[in-house]
Protein backbone atom coordinates (compact mmCIF):
# COMPACT_ATOMS: atom_id res chain seq x y z
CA UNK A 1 -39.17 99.49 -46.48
CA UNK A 2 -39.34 96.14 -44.76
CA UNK A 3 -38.87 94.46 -41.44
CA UNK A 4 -37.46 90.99 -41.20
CA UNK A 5 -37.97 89.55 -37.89
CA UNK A 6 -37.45 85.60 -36.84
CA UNK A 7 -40.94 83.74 -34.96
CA UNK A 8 -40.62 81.51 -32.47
CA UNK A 9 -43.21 81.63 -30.52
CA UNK A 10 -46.31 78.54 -30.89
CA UNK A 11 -49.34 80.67 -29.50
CA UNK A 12 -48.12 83.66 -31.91
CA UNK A 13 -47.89 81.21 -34.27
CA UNK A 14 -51.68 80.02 -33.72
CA UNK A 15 -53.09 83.53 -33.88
CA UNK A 16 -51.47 84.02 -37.41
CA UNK A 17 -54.21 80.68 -38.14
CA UNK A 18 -51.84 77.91 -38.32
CA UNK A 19 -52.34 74.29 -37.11
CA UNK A 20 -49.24 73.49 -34.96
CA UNK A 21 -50.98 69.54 -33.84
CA UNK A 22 -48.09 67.41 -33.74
CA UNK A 23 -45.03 66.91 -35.20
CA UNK A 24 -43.87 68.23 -37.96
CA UNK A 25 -45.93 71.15 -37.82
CA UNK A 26 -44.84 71.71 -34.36
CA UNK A 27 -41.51 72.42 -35.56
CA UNK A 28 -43.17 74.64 -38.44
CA UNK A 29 -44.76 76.81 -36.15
CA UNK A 30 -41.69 77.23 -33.97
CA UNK A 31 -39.16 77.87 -36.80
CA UNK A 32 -40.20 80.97 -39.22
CA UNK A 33 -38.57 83.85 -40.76
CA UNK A 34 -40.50 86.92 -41.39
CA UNK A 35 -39.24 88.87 -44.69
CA UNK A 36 -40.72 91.73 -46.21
CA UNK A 37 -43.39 92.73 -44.15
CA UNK A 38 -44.30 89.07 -43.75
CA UNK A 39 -45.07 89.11 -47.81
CA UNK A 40 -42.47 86.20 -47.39
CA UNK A 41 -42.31 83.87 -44.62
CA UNK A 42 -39.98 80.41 -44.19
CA UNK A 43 -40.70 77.75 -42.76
CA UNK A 44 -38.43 75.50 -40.77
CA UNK A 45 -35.85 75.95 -43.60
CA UNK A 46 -37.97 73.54 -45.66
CA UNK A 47 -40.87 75.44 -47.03
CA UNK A 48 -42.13 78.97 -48.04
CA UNK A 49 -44.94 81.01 -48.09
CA UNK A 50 -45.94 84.12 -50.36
CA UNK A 51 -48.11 86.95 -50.65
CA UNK A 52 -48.81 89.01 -53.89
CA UNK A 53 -45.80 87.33 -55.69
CA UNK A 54 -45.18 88.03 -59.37
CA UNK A 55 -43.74 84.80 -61.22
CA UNK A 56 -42.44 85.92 -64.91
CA UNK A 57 -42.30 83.08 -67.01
CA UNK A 58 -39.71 84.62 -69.75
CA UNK A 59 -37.34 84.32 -66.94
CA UNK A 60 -37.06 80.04 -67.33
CA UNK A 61 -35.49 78.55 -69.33
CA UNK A 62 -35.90 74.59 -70.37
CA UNK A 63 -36.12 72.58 -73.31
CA UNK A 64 -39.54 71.32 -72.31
CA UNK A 65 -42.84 72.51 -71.47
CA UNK A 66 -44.38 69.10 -69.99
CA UNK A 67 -46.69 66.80 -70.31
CA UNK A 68 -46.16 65.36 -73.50
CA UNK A 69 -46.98 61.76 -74.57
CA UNK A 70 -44.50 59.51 -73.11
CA UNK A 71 -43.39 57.79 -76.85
CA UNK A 72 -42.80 61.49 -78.17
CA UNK A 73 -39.76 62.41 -75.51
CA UNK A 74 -38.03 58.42 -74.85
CA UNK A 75 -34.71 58.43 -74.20
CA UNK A 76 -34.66 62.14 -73.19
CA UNK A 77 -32.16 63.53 -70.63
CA UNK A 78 -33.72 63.87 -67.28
CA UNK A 79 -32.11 67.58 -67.03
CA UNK A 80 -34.45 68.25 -70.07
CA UNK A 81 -37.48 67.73 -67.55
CA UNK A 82 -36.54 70.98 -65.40
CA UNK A 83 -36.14 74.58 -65.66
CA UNK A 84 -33.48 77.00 -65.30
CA UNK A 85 -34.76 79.75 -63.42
CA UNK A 86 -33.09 83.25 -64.01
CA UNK A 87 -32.93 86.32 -62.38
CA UNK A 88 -35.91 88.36 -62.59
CA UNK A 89 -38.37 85.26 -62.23
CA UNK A 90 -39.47 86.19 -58.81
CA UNK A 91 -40.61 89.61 -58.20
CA UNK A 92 -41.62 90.77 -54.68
CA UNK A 93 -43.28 94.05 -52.78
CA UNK A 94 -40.47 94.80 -51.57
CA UNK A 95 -36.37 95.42 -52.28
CA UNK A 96 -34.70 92.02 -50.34
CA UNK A 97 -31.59 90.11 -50.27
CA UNK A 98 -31.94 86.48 -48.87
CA UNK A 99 -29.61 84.98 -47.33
CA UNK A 100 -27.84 82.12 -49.33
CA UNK A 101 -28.41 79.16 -47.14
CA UNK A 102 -32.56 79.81 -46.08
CA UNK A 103 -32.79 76.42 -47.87
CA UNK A 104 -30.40 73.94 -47.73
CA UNK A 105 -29.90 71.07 -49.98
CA UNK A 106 -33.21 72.40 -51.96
CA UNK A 107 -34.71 73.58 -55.53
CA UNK A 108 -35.76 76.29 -53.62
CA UNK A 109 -32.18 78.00 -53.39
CA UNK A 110 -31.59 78.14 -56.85
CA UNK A 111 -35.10 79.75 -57.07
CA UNK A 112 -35.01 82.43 -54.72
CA UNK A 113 -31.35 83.00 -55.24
CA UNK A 114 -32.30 86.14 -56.97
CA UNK A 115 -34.97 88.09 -56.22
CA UNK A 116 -36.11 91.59 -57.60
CA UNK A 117 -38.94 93.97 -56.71
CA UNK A 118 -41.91 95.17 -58.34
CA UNK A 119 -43.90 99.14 -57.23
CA UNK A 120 -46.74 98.69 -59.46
CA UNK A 121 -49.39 96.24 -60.97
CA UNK A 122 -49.76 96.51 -64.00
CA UNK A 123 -50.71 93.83 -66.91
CA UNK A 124 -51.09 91.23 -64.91
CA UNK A 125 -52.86 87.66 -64.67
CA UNK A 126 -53.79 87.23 -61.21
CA UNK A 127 -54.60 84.05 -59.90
CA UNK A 128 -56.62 84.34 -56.54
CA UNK A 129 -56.47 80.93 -55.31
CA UNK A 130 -54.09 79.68 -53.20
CA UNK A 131 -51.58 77.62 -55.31
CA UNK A 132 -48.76 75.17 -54.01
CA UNK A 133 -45.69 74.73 -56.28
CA UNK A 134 -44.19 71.91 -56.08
CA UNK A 135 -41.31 70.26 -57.78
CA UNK A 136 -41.29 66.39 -58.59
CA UNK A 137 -38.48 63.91 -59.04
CA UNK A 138 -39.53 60.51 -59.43
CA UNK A 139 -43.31 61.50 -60.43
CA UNK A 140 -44.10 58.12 -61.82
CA UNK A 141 -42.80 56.09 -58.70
CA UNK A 142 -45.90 55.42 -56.55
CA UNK A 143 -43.37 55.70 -53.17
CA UNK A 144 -42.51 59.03 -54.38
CA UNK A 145 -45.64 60.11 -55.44
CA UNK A 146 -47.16 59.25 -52.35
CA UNK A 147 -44.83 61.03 -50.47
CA UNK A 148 -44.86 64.41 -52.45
CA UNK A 149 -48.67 63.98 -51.58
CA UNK A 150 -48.77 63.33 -48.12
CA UNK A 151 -46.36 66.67 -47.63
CA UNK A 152 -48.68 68.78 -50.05
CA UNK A 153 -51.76 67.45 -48.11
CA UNK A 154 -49.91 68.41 -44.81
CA UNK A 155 -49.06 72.12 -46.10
CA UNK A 156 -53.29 72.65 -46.32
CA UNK A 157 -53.68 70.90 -42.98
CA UNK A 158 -50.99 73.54 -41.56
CA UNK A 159 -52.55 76.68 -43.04
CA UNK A 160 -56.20 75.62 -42.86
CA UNK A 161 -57.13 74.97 -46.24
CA UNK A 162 -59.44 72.59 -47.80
CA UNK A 163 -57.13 70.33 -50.22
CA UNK A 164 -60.17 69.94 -52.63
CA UNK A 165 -59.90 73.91 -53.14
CA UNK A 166 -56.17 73.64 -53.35
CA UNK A 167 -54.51 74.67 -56.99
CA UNK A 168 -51.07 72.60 -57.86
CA UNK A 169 -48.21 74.51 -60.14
CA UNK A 170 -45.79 71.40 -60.91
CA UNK A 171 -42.48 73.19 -61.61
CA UNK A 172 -40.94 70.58 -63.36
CA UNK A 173 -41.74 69.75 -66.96
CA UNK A 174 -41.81 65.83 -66.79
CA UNK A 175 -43.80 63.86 -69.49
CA UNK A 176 -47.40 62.47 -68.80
CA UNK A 177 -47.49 60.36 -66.29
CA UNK A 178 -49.50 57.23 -64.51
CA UNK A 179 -50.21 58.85 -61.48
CA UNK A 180 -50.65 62.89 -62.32
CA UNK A 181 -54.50 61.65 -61.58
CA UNK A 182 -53.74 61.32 -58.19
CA UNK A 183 -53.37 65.42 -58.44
CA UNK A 184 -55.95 66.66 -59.78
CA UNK A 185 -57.60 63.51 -57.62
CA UNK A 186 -57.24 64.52 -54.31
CA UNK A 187 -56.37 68.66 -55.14
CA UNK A 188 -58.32 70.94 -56.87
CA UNK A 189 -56.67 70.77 -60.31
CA UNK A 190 -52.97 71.16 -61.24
CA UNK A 191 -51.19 73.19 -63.89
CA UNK A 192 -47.49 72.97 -65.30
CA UNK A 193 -45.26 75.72 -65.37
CA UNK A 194 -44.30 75.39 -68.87
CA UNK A 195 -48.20 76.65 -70.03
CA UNK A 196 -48.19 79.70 -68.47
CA UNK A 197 -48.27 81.38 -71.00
CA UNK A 198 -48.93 85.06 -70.00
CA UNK A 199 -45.46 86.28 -68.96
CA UNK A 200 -46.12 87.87 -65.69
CA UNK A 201 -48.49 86.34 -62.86
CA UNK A 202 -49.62 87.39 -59.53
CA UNK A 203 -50.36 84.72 -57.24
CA UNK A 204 -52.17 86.18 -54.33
CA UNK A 205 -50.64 83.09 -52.05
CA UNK A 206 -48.60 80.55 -53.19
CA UNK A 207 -47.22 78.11 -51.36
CA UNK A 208 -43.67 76.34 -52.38
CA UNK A 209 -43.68 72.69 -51.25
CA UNK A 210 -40.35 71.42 -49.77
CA UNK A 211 -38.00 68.46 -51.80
CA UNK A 212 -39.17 65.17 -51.83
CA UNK A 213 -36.96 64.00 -49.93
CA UNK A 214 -37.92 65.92 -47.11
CA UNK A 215 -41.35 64.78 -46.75
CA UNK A 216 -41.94 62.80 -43.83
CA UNK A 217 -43.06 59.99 -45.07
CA UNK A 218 -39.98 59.37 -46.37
CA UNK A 219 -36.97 56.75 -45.28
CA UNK A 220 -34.92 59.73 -44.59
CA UNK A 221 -36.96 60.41 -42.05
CA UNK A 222 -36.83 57.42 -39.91
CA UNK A 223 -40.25 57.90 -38.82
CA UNK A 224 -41.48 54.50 -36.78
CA UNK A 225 -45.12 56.28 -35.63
CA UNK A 226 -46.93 58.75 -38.04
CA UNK A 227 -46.97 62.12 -38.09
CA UNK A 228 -49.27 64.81 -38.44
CA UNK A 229 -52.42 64.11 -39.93
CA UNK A 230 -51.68 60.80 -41.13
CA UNK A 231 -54.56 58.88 -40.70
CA UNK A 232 -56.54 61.78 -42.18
CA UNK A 233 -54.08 61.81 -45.04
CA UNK A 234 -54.75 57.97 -45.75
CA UNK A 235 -58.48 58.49 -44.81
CA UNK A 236 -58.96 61.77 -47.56
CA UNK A 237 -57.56 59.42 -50.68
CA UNK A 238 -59.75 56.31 -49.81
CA UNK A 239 -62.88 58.66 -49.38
CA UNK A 240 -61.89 60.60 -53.07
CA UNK A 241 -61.70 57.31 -54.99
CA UNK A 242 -64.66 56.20 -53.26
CA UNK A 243 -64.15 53.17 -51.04
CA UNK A 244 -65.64 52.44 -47.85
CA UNK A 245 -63.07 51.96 -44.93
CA UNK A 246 -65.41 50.90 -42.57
CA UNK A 247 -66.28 47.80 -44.87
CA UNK A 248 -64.25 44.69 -43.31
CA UNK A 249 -62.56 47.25 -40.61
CA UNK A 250 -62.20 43.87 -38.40
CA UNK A 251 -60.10 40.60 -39.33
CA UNK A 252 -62.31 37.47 -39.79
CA UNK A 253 -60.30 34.52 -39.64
CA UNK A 254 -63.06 32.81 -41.31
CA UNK A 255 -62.74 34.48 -44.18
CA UNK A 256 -58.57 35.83 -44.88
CA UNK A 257 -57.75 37.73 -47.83
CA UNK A 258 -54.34 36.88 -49.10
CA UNK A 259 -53.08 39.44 -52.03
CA UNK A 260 -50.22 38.27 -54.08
CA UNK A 261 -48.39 42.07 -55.45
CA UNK A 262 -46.22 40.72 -58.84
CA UNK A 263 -44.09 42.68 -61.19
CA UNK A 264 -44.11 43.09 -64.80
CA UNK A 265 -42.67 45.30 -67.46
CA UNK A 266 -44.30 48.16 -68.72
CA UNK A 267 -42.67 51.67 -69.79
CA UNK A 268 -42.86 54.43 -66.97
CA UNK A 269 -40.62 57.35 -68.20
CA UNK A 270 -38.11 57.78 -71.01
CA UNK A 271 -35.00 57.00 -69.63
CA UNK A 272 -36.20 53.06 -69.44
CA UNK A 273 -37.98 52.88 -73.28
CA UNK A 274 -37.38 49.03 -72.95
CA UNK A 275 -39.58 49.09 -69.75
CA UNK A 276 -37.83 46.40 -67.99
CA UNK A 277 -37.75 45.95 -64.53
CA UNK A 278 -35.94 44.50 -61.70
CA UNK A 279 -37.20 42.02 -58.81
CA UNK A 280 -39.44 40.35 -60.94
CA UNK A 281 -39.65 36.31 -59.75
CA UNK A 282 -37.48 34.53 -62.07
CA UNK A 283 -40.17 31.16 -61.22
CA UNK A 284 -43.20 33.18 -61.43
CA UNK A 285 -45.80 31.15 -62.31
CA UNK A 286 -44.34 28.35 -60.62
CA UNK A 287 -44.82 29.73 -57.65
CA UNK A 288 -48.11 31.04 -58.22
CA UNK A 289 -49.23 27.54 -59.30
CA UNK A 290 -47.53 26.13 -55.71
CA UNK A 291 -49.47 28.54 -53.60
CA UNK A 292 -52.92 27.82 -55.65
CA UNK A 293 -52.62 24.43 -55.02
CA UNK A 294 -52.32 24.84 -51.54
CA UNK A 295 -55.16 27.43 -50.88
CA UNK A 296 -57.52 25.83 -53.37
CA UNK A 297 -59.44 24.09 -51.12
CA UNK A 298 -59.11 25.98 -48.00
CA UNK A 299 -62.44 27.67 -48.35
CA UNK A 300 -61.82 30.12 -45.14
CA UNK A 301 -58.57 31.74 -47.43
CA UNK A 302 -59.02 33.70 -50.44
CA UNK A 303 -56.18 33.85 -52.21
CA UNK A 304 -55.67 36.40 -55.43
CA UNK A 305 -53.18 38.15 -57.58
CA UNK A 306 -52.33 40.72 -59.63
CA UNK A 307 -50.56 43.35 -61.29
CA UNK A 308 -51.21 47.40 -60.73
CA UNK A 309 -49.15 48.45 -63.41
CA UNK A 310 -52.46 48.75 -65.35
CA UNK A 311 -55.03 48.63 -63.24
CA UNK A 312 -56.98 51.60 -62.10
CA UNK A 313 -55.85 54.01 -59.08
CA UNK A 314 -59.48 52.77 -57.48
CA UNK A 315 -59.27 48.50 -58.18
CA UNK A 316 -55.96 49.15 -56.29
CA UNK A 317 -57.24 50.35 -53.27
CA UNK A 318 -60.19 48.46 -53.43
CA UNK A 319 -57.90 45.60 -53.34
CA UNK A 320 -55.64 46.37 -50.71
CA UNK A 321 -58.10 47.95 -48.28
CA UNK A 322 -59.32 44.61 -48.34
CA UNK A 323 -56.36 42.60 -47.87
CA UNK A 324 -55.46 40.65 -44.76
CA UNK A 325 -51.86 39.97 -45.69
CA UNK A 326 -50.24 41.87 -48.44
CA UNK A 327 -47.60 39.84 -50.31
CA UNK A 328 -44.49 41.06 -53.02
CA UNK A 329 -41.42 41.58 -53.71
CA UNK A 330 -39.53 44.72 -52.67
CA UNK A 331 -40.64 47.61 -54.61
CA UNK A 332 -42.71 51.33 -54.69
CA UNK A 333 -46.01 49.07 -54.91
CA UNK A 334 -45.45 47.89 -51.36
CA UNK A 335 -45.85 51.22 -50.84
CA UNK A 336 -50.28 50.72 -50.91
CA UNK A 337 -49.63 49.32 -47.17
CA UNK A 338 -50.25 52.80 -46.06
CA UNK A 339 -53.57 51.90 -47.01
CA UNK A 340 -54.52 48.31 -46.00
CA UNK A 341 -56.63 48.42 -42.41
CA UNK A 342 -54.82 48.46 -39.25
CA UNK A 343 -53.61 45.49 -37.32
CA UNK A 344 -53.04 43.26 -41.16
CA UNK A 345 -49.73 42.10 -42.46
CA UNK A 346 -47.24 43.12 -45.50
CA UNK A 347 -44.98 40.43 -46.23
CA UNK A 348 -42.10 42.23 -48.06
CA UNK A 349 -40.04 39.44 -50.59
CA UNK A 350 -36.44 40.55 -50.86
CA UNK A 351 -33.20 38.65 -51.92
CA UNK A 352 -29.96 39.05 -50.03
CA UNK A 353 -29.53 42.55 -52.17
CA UNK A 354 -32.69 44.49 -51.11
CA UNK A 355 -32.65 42.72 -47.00
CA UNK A 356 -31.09 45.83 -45.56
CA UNK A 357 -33.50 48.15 -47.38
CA UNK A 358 -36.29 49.58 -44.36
CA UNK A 359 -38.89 51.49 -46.62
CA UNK A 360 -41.72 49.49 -45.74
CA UNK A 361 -40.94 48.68 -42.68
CA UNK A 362 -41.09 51.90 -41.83
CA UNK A 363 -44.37 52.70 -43.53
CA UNK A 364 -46.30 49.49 -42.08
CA UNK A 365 -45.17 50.98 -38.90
CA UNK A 366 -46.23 54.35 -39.32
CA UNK A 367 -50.16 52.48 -40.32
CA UNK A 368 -49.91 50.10 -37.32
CA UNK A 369 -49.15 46.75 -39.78
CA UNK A 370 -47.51 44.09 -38.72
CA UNK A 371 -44.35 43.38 -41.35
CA UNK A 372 -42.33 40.24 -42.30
CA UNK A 373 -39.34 40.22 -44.48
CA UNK A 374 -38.70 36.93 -46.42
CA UNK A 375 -35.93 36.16 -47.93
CA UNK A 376 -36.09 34.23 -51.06
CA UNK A 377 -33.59 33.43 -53.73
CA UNK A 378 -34.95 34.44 -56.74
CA UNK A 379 -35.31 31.51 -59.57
CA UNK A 380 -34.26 28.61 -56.76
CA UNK A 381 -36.49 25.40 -56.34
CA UNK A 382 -36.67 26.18 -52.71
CA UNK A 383 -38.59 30.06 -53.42
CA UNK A 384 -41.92 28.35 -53.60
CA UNK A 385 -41.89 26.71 -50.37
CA UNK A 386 -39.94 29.87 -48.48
CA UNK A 387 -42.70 32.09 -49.62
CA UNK A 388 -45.13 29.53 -48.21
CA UNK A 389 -44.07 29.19 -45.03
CA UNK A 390 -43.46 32.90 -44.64
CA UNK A 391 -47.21 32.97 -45.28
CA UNK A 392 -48.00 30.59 -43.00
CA UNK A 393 -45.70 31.74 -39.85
CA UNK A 394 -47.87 35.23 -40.47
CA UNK A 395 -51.41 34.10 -40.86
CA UNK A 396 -50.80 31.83 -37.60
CA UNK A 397 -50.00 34.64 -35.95
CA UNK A 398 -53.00 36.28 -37.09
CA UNK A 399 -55.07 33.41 -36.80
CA UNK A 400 -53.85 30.79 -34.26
CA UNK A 401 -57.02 28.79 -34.94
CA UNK A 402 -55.64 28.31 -38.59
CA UNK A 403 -52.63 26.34 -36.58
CA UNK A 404 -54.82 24.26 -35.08
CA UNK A 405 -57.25 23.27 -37.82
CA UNK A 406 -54.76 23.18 -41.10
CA UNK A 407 -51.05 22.81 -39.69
CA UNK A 408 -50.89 19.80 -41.39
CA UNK A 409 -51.78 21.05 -44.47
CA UNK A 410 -48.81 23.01 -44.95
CA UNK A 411 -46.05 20.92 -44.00
């Protein structure tokens, strides 16, 4: 037996121990379904949350497990990187029928399409920790990353756990990648799907993370301010990887750090073994040589570059927490401006293709930056000079003094 009731009511909502401070977890604790006896509860469509559920891993089917060494799986299909769940992979307390459309446009339909039930315990691994599945797309794209973080960090926020204690169950079976160390990073450790090996589970709560394109971080969204727990979000990864936020916390114009973001090739998954890249500057070191030249002596500006294909998760933030004006050409790097200091600039570098593209736009908004698009034309003469004065118009702004003193400088 079973009663399935609908919640809508924010102070019953707070008694159950959720945190309902802003938006989206407003709407969270406005919109939930109650299903057997609460052992299943949905969230806002998006989401879902489960008591003493039994996961049987014979029930999924794939033609990988997971994190294997990028050069052993290149040029594999990306359906090869996700299961095929099957009918009796979800066992519950209780006999229930979902309805079809509890999650639209998600993995989580297919999952919970078919249900079963389960009377007794028996043989069982039972994990005791709460655990949040989630299921990855683009899991070695720093944007998307990022994302699928800040909405896995939110889901502790909203039922009042610590994310250090926090296990991850990645349902996908993707290849190593550069950034699983932000999981285990800023959760409590992660595990894949594919190497659970005993055959049936209990997971006393786990919690099923929404698409990634649902997370609110995202361009979908539209988001101009940020929303719940933001600042905490971006203030939780600095303090893991060690950096000091308060270090710098006001602009000096007597001493403006200018970063310079550039692009290279390197191999990120195995549907690009070539590891070739687009929006890389045609004129590269060209340009770099130009804006050297013109900073050299200014002893007020410090002016670096670099590449963060390679460089550890930590020398990147250290980096851009420190930056004053964040420079490069449209791409998921840009993406670290959720992390540079309030009140600085990102200068975003786009040719006529990528103008209309509002990514991070939108995310220097939601961290109170101050954004510039410049438009270049890739390989031209004239790139040099456009991405100078782009710099210039910016640090002015930041810096009217600069106009004053070194205006001439820059003609």
């Amino acid at each position: 037996m079973h009663s399935d009731s609908l919640c809508n009511d924010v102070s019953a909502a707070n008694e159950t121990g959720f945190d309902c401070l802003g938006e989206p977890l407003m709407t969270w604790c406005q919109d939930q379904i109650h299903l057997c006896n609460s052992s299943l509860t949905i969230f806002n469509r998006l989401f879902a949350k489960t008591h003493s559920i039994i996961l049987q891993t014979k029930f999924t089917k794939g033609k990988r497990k997971g994190g294997e060494d990028l050069n052993q799986v290149l040029n594999q299909n990306e359906d090869d990187e996700y299961f095929q769940f099957e009918k009796e992979f979800i066992r519950l307390s209780c006999n229930t029928s979902l309805p079809k459309d509890l999650f639209p446009n998600s993995h989580l339909s297919n999952i919970f399409s078919f249900v079963t039930s389960y009377q007794t315990l028996e043989n069982l691994t039972v994990i005791n920790e709460t655990t949040i599945a989630v299921n990855r797309y683009d899991y070695v794209n720093f944007y998307h990353t990022t994302t699928d973080l800040y909405t896995v960090y939110l889901l502790c926020r909203f039922f009042r756990h610590n994310p250090a204690s926090v296990r991850i169950l990645f349902l996908d079976s993707h290849p190593k990648g550069n950034l699983d160390l932000l999981w285990s990073q800023l959760f409590h450790s992660y595990n894949r799907l594919g190497y659970l090996h005993t055959s049936s589970i209990l997971y006393k709560e786990l919690i099923w993370s929404p698409p990634q394109a649902k997370s609110e971080l995202d361009i979908k969204q539209s988001r101009k301010i940020a929303p719940s727990y933001f600042s905490d979000f971006h203030q939780y990864i600095l303090e893991k990887f060690n950096i000091d936020s308060e270090k710098n916390r006001f602009l000096n114009c007597r001493n403006v750090n200018i970063f310079f973001l550039l692009r290279h090739n390197y191999i990120a998954h195995p549907r690009n073994p070539t590891g070739d890249i687009q929006r890389k500057l045609i004129n590269e070191n060209e340009i770099l040589h130009q804006l050297k030249m013109k900073f050299e002596n200014i002893s007020s500006i410090h002016f670096t570059f670099n590449y963060f294909e390679r460089l550890p998760m930590k020398r990147q933030l250290s980096i851009i927490t420190q930056a004053d004006i964040f420079l490069g050409m449209h791409g998921a790097g840009l993406t670290h401006v959720l992390f540079m200091k309030s009140n600085r600039t990102l200068i975003e570098l786009a040719t006529a293709a990528w103008q209309k593209e509002t990514h991070f736009e939108q995310m220097a908004s939601i961290n109170n930056i101050n954004y510039h698009r410049c438009i270049i034309l890739d390989g031209d003469s004239t790139t040099a000079q456009n991405i100078l004065n782009c710099l210039m118009k910016n640090l002015f702004q930041m810096c009217p003094s600069f106009k004053r003193s070194f205006g001439s400088n820059f003609s």
